[in-house]
N, C-alpha and C. Protein backbone atom coordinates (compact mmCIF):
# COMPACT_ATOMS: atom_id res chain seq x y z
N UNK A 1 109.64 82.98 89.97
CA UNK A 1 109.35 84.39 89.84
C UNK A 1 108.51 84.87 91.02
N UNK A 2 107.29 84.39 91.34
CA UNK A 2 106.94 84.43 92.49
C UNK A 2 107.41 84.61 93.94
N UNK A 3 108.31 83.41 93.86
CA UNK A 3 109.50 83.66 95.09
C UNK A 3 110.13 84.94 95.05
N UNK A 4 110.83 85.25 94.13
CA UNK A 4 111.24 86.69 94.14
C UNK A 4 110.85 87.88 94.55
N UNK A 5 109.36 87.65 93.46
CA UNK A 5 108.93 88.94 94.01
C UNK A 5 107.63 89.24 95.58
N UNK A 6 107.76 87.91 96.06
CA UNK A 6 107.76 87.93 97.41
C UNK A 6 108.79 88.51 98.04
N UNK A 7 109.88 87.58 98.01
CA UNK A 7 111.36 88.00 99.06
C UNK A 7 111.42 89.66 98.30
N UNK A 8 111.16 89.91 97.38
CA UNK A 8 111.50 91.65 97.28
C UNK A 8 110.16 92.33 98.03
N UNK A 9 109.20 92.07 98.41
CA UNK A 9 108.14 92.40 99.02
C UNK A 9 108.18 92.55 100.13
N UNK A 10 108.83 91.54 100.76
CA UNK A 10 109.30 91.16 102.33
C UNK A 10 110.22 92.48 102.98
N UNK A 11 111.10 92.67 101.66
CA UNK A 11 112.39 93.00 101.58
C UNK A 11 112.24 94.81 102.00
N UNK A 12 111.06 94.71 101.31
CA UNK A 12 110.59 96.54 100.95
C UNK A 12 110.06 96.65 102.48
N UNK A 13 109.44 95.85 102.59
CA UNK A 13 108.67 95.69 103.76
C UNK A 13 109.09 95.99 105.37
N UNK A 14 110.24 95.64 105.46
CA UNK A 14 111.27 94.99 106.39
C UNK A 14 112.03 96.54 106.30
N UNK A 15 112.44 97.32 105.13
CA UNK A 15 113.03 98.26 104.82
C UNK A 15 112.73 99.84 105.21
N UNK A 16 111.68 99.28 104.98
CA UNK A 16 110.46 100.92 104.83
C UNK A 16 110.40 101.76 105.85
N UNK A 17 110.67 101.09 107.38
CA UNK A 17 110.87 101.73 108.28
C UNK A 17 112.10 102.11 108.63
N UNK A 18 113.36 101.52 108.22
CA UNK A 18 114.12 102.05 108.51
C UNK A 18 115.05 103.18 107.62
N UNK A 19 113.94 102.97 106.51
CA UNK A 19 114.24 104.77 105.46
C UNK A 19 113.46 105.45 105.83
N UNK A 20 112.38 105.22 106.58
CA UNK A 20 111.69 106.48 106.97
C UNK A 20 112.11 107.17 108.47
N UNK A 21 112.89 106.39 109.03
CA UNK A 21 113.58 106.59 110.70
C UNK A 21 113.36 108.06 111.36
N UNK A 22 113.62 108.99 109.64
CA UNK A 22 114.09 110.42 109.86
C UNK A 22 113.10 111.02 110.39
N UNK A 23 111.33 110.10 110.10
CA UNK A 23 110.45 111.19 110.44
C UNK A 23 109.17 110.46 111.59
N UNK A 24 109.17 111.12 112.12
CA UNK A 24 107.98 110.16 113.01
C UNK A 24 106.80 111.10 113.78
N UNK A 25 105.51 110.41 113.91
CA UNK A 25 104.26 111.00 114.31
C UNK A 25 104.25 111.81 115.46
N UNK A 26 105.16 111.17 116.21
CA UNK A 26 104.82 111.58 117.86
C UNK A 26 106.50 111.74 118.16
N UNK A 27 106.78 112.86 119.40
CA UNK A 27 108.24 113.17 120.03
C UNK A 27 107.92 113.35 121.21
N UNK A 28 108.87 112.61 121.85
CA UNK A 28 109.25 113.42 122.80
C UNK A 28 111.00 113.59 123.49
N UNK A 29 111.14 114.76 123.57
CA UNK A 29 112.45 115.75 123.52
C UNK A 29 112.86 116.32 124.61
N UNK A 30 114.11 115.75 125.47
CA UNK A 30 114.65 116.82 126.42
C UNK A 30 116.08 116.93 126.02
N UNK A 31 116.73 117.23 127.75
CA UNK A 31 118.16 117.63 126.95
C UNK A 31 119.20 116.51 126.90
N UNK A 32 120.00 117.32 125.79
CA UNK A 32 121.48 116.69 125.28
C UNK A 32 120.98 115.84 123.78
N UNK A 33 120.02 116.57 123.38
CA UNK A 33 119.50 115.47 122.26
C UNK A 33 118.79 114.34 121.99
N UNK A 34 118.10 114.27 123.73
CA UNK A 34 117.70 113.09 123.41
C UNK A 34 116.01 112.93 122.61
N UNK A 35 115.78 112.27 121.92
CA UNK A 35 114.71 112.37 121.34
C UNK A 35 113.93 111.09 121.10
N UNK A 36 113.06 110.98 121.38
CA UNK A 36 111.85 109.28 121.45
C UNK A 36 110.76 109.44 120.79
N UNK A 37 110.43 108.88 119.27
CA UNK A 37 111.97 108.00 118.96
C UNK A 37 113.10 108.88 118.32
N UNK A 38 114.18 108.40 118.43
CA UNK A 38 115.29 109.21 117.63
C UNK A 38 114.91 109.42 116.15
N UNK A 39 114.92 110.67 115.77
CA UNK A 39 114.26 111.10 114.14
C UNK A 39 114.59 112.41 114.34
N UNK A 40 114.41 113.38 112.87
CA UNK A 40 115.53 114.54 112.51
C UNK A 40 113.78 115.15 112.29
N UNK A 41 112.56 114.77 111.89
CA UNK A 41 111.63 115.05 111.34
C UNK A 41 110.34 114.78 112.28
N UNK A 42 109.15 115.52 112.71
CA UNK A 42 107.88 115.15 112.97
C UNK A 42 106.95 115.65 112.49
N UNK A 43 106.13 115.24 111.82
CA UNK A 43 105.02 115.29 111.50
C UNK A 43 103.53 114.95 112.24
N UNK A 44 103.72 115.56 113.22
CA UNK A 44 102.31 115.54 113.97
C UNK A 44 102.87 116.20 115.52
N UNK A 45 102.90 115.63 116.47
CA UNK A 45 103.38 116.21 117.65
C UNK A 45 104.77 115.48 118.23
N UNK A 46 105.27 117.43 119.06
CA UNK A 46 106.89 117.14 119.72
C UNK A 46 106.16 117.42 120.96
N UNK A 47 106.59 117.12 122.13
CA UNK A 47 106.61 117.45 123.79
C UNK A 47 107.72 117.90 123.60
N UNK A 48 108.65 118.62 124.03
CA UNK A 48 109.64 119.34 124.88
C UNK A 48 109.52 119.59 126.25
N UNK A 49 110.85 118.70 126.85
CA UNK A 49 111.04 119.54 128.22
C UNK A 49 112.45 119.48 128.43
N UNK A 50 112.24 121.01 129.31
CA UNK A 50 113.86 121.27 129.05
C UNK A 50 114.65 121.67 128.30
N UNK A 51 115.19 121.26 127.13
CA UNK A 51 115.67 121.58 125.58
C UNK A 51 115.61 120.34 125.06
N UNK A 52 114.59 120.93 123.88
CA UNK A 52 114.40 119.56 122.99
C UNK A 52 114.69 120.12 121.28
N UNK A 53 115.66 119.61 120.80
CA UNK A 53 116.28 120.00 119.58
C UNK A 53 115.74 118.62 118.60
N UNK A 54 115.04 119.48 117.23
CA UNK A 54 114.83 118.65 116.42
C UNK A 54 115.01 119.26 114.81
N UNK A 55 115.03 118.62 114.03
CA UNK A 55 115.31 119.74 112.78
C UNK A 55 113.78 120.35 111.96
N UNK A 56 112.98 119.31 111.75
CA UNK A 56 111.70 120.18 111.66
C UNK A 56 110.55 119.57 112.19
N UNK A 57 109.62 120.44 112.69
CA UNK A 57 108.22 120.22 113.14
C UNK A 57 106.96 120.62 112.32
N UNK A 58 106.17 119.54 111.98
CA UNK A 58 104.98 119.98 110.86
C UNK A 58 103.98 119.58 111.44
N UNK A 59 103.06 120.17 112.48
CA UNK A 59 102.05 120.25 113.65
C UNK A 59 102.36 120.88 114.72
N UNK A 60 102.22 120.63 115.56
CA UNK A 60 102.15 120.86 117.32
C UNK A 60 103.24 120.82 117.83
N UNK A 61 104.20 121.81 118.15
CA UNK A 61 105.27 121.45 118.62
C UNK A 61 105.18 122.21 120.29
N UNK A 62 104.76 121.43 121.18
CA UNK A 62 104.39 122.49 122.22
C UNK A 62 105.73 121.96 123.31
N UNK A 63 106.39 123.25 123.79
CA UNK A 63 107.66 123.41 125.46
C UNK A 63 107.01 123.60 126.58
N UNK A 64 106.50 122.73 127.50
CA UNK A 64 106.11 122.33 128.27
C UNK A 64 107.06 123.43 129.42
N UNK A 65 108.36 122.79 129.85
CA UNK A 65 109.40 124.00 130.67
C UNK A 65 110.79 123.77 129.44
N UNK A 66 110.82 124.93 129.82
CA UNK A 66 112.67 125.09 128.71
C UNK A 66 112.12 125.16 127.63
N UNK A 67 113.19 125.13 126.82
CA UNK A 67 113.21 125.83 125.50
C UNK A 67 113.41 124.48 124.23
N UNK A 68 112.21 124.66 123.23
CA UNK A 68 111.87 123.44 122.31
C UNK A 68 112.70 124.55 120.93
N UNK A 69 113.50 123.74 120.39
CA UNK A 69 114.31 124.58 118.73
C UNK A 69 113.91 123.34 118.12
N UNK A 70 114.24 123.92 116.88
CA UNK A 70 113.77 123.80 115.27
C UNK A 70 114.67 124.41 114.87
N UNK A 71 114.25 124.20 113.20
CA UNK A 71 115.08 124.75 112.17
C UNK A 71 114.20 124.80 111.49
N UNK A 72 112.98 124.62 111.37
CA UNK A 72 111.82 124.66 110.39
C UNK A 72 110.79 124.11 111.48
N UNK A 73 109.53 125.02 111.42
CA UNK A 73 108.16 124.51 111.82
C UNK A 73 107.12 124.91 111.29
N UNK A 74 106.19 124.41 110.88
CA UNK A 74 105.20 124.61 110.46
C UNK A 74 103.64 124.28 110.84
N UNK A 75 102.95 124.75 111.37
CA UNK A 75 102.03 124.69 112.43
C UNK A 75 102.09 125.92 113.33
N UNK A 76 101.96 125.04 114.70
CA UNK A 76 101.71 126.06 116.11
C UNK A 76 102.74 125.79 116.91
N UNK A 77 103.40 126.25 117.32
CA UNK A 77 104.51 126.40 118.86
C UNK A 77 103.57 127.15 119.98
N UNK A 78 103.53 126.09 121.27
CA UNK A 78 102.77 126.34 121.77
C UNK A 78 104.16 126.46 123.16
N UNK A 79 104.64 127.70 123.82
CA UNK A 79 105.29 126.80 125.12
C UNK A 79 104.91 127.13 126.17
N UNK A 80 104.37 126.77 126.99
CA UNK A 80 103.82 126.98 128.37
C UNK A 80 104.80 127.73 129.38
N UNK A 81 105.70 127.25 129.99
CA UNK A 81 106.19 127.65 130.54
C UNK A 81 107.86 127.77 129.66
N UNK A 82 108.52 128.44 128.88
CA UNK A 82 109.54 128.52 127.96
C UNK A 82 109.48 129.23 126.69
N UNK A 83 110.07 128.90 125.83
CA UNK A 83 110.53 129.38 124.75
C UNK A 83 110.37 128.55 123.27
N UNK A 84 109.97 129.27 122.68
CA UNK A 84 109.79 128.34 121.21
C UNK A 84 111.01 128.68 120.27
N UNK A 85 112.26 128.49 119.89
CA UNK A 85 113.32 129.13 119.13
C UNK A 85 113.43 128.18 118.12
N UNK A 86 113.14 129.18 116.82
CA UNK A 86 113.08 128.48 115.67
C UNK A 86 114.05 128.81 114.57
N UNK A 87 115.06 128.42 113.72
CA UNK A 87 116.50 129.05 113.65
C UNK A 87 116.71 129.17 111.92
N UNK A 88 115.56 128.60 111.15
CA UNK A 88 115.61 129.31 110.00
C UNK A 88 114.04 129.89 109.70
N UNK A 89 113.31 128.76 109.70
CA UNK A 89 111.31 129.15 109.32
C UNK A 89 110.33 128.80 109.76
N UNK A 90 109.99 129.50 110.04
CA UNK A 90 108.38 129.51 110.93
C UNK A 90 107.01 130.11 109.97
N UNK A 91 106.45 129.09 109.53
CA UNK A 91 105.04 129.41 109.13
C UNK A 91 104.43 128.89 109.88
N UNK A 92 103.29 129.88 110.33
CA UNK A 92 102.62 129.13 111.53
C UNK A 92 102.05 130.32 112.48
N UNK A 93 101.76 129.71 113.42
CA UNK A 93 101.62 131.21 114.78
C UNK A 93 102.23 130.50 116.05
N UNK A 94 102.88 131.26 116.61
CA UNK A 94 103.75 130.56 118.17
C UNK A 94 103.01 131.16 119.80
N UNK A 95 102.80 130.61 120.22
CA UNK A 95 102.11 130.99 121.45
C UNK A 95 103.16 130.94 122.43
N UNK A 96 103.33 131.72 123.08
CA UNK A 96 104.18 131.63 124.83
C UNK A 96 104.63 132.71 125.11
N UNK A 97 105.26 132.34 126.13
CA UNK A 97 105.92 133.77 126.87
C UNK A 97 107.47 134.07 126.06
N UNK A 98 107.94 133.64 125.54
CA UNK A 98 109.50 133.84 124.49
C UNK A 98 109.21 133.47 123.50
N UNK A 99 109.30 133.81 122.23
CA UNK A 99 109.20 133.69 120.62
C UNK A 99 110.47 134.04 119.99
N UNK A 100 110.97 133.33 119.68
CA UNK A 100 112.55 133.59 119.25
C UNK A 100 112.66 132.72 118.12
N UNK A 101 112.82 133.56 116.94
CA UNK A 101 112.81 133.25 115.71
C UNK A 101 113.78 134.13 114.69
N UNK A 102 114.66 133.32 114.36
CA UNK A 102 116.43 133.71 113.88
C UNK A 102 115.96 133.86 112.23
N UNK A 103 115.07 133.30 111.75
CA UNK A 103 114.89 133.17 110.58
C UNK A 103 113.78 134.15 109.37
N UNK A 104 113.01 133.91 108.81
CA UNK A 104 111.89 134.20 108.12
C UNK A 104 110.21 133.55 108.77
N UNK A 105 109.34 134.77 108.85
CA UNK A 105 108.71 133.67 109.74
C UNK A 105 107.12 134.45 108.71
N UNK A 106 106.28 133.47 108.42
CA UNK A 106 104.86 133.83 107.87
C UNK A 106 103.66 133.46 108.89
N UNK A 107 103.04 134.28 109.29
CA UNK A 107 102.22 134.22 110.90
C UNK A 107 102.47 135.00 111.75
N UNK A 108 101.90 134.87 113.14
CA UNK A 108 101.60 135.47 114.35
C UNK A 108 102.67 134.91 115.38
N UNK A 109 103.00 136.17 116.18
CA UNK A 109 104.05 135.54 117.01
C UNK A 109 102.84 136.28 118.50
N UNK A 110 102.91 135.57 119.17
CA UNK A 110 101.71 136.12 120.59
C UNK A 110 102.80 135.83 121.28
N UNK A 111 103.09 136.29 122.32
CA UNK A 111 103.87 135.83 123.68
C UNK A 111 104.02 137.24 124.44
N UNK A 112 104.55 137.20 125.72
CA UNK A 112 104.97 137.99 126.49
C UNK A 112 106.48 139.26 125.82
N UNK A 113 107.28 138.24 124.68
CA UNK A 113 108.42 138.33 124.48
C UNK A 113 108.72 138.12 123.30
N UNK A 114 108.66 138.59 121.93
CA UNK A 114 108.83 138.50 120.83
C UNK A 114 110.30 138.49 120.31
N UNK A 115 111.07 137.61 119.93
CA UNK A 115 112.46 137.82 119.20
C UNK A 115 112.73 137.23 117.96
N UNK A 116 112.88 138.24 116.84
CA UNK A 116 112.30 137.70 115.68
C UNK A 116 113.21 138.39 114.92
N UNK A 117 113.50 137.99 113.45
CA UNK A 117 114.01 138.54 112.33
C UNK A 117 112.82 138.74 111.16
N UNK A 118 112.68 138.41 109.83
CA UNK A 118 112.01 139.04 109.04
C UNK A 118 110.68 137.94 109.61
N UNK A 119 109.07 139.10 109.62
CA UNK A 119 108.08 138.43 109.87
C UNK A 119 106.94 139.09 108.91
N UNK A 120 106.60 138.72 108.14
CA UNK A 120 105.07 138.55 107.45
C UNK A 120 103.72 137.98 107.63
N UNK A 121 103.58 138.98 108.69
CA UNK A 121 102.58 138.73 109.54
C UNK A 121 102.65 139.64 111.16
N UNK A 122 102.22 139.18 111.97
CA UNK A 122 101.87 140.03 113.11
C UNK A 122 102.65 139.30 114.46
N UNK A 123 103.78 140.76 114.92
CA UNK A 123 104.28 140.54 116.23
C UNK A 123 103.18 140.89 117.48
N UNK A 124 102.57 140.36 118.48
CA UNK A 124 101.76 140.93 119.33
C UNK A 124 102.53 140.37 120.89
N UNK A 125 103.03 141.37 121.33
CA UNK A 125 103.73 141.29 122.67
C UNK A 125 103.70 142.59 124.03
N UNK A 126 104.15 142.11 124.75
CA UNK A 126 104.74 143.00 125.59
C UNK A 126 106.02 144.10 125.04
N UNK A 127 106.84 143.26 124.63
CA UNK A 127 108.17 143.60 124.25
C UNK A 127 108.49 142.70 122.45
N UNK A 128 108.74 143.36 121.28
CA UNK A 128 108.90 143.14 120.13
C UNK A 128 110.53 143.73 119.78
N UNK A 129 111.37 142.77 119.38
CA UNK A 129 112.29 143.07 118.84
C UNK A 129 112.85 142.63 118.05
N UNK A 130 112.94 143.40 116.79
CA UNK A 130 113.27 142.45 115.79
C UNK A 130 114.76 142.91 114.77
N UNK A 131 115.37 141.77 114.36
CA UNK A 131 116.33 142.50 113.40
C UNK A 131 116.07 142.68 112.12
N UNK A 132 114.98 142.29 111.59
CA UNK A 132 114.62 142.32 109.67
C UNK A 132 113.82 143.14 109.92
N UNK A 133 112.88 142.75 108.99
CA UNK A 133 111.52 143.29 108.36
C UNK A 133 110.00 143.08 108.91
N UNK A 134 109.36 143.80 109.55
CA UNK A 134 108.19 143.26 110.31
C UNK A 134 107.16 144.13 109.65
N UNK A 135 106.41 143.24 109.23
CA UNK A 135 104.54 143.87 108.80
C UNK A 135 104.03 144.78 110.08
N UNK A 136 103.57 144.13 111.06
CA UNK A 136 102.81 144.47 112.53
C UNK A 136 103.63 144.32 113.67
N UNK A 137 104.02 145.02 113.97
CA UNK A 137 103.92 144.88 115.58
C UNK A 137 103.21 145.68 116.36
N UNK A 138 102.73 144.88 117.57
CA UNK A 138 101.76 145.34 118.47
C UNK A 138 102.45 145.36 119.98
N UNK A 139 102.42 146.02 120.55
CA UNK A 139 103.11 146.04 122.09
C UNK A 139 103.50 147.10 122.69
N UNK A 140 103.85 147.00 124.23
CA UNK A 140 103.83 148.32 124.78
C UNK A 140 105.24 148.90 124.63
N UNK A 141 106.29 147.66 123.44
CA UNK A 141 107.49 148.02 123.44
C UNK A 141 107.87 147.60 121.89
N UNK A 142 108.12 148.46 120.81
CA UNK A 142 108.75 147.22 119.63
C UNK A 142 109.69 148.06 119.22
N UNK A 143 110.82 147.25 118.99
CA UNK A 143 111.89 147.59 118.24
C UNK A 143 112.34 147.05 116.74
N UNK A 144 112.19 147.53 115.55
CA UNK A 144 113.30 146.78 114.75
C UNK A 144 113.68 147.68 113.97
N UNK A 145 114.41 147.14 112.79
CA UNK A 145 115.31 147.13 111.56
C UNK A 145 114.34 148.18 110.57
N UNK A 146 113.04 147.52 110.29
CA UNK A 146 112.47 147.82 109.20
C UNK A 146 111.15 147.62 109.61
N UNK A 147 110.02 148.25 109.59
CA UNK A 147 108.65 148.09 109.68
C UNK A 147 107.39 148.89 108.98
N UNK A 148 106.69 147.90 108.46
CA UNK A 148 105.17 148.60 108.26
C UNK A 148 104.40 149.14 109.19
N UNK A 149 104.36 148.68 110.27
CA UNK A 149 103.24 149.35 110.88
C UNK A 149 103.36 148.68 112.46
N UNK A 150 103.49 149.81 113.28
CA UNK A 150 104.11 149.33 114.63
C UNK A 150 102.51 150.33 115.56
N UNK A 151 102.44 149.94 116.63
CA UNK A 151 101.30 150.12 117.59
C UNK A 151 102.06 149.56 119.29
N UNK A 152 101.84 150.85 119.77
CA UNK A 152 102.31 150.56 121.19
C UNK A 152 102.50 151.88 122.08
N UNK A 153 103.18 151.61 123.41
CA UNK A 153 103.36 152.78 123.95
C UNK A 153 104.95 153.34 123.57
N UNK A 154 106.11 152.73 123.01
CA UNK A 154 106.85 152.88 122.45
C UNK A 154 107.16 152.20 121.28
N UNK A 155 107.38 153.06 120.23
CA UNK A 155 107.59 152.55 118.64
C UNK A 155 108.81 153.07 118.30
N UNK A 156 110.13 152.30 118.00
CA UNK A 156 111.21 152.87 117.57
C UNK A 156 111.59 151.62 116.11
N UNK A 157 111.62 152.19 114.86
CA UNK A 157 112.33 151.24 114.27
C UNK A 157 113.12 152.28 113.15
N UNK A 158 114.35 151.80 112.26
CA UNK A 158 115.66 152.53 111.48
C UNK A 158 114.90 152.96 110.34
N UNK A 159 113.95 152.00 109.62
CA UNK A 159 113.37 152.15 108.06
C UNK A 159 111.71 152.16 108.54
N UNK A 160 110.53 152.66 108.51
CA UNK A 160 109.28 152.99 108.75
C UNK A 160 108.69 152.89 107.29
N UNK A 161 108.22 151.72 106.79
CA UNK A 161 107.54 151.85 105.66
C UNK A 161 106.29 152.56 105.53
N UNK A 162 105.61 152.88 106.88
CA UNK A 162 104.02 152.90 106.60
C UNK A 162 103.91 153.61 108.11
N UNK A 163 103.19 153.42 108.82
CA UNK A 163 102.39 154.68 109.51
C UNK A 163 103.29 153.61 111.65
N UNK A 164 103.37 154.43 112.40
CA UNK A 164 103.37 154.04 114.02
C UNK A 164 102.59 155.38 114.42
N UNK A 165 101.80 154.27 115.67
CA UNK A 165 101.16 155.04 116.34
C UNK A 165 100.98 154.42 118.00
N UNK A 166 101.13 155.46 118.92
CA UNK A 166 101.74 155.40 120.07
C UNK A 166 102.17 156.38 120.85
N UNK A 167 102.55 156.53 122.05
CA UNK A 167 102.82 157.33 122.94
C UNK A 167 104.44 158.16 122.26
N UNK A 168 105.23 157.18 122.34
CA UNK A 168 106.16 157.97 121.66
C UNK A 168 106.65 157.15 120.84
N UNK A 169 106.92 157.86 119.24
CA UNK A 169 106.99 156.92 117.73
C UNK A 169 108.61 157.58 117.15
N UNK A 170 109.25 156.79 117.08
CA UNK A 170 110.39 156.96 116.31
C UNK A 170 111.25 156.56 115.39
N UNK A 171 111.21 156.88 114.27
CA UNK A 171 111.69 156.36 112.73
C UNK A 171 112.72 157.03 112.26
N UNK A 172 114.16 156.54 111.88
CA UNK A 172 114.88 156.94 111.34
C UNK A 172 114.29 157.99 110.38
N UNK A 173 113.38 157.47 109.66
CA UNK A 173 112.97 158.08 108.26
C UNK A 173 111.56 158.00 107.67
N UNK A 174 111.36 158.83 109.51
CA UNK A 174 109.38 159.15 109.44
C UNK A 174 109.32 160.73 109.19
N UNK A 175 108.61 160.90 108.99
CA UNK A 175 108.32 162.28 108.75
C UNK A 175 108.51 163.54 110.02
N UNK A 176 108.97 163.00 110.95
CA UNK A 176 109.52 163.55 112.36
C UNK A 176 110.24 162.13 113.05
N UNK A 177 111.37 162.61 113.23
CA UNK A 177 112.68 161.72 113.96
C UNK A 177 111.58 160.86 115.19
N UNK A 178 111.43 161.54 116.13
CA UNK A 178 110.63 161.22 116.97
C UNK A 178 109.08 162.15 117.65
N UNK A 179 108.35 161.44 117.34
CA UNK A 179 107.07 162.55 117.59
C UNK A 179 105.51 162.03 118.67
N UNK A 180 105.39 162.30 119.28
CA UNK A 180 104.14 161.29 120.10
C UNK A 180 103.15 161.14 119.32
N UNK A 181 102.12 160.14 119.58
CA UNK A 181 100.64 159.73 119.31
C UNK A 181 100.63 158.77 117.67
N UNK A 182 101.41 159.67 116.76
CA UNK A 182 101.37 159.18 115.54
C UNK A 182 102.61 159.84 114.80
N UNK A 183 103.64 158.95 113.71
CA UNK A 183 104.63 159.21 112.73
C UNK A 183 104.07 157.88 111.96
N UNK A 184 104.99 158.60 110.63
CA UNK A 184 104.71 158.13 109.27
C UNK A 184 106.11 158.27 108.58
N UNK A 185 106.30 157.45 107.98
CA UNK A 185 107.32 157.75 106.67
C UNK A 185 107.58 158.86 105.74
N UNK A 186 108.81 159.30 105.60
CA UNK A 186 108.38 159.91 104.36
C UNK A 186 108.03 160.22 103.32
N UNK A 187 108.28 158.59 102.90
CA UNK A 187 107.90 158.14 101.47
C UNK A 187 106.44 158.70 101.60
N UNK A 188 105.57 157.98 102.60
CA UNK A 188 104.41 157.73 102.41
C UNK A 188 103.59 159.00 102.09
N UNK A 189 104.27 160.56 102.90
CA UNK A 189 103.74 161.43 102.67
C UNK A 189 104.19 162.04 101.30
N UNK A 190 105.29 161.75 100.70
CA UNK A 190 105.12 161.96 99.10
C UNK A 190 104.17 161.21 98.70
N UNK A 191 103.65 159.70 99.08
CA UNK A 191 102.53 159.12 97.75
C UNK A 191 101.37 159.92 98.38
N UNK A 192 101.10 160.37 99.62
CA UNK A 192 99.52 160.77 99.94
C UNK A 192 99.58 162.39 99.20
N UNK A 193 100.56 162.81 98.80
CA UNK A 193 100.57 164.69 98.27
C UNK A 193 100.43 164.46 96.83
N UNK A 194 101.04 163.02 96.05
CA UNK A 194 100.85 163.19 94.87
C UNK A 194 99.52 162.56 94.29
């Protein structure tokens, strides 16, 4: 009995790493896939250079040059010289000059270059463009779909939940099509009259 449940000990032992293959502490990622060590998962830090494709990041995923993707990160995207493109979720905040995020994202996007779909939380850029739903954007340029609350020298988005303010502000369905300094929704000015 002993023997056994040694050799099954050994066995687990011997095993354990190669069921866990999928996920590992440390990456590093350039192109055509290559990845060291090969794993679908990190949990602590990716390097990227060049294009480094992995399926999710849970820490530090910083792009050194070129562009580091995901499909899930959670943490910080940090890219120095590149792009952080993340292709379903981003909780977290992303630092760099390109922020490109296809998915749902909870956090801060900072960069030169914001490209984003639904975000809960704060775009702060040069240039913001988004296709969903954005809480904040901040910049001297934002565009999207749907927004709470935009700040810049141009504010254009289709649905205006809540207040833009800026040089020139434009909302499908602000209380003026397009108007300088400050627009609002219209909803909003029915809840402030009633």
């Amino acid at each position: 009995m002993k023997k056994l449940l040694s050799a099954l000990t050994l066995a687990a032992g011997l095993l354990s790493p190669a069921l866990q293959a999928s996920q590992t502490p440390l990456m590093f990622s350039t192109i055509d896939g290559f990845n060291v060590p090969n794993a679908e998962n990190v949990t602590g830090v990716r390097l990227a250079v060049f294009h480094g494709r992995v399926n999710q990041v849970k820490g530090l995923d910083v792009a050194a040059f070129g562009l580091s993707e995901t499909n899930k990160t959670t943490g910080l995207n940090l890219n120095l010289f590149g792009a952080a493109k993340v292709n379903q979720e981003m909780t977290g905040a992303s630092l760099g000059i390109v922020n490109w995020q296809e998915g749902n994202t909870v956090g801060a996007n900072i960069g030169a270059v914001n490209l984003t779909n639904n975000v809960k939380g704060a775009n702060v850029s040069f240039v913001n463009y988004s296709t969903g739903h954005t809480l904040v954007d901040v910049g001297a340029v934002s565009f999207s779909q749907q927004s709470t609350v935009q700040v810049g020298l141009f504010n254009k988005t289709t649905q205006l939940d809540g207040i833009q303010v800026g040089l020139l502000n434009c909302a499908d369905n602000g209380f003026f099509k397009c108007f300088p300094f400050v627009n609002w929704s219209k909803d909003l000015s029915v809840k402030i009259s009633n």
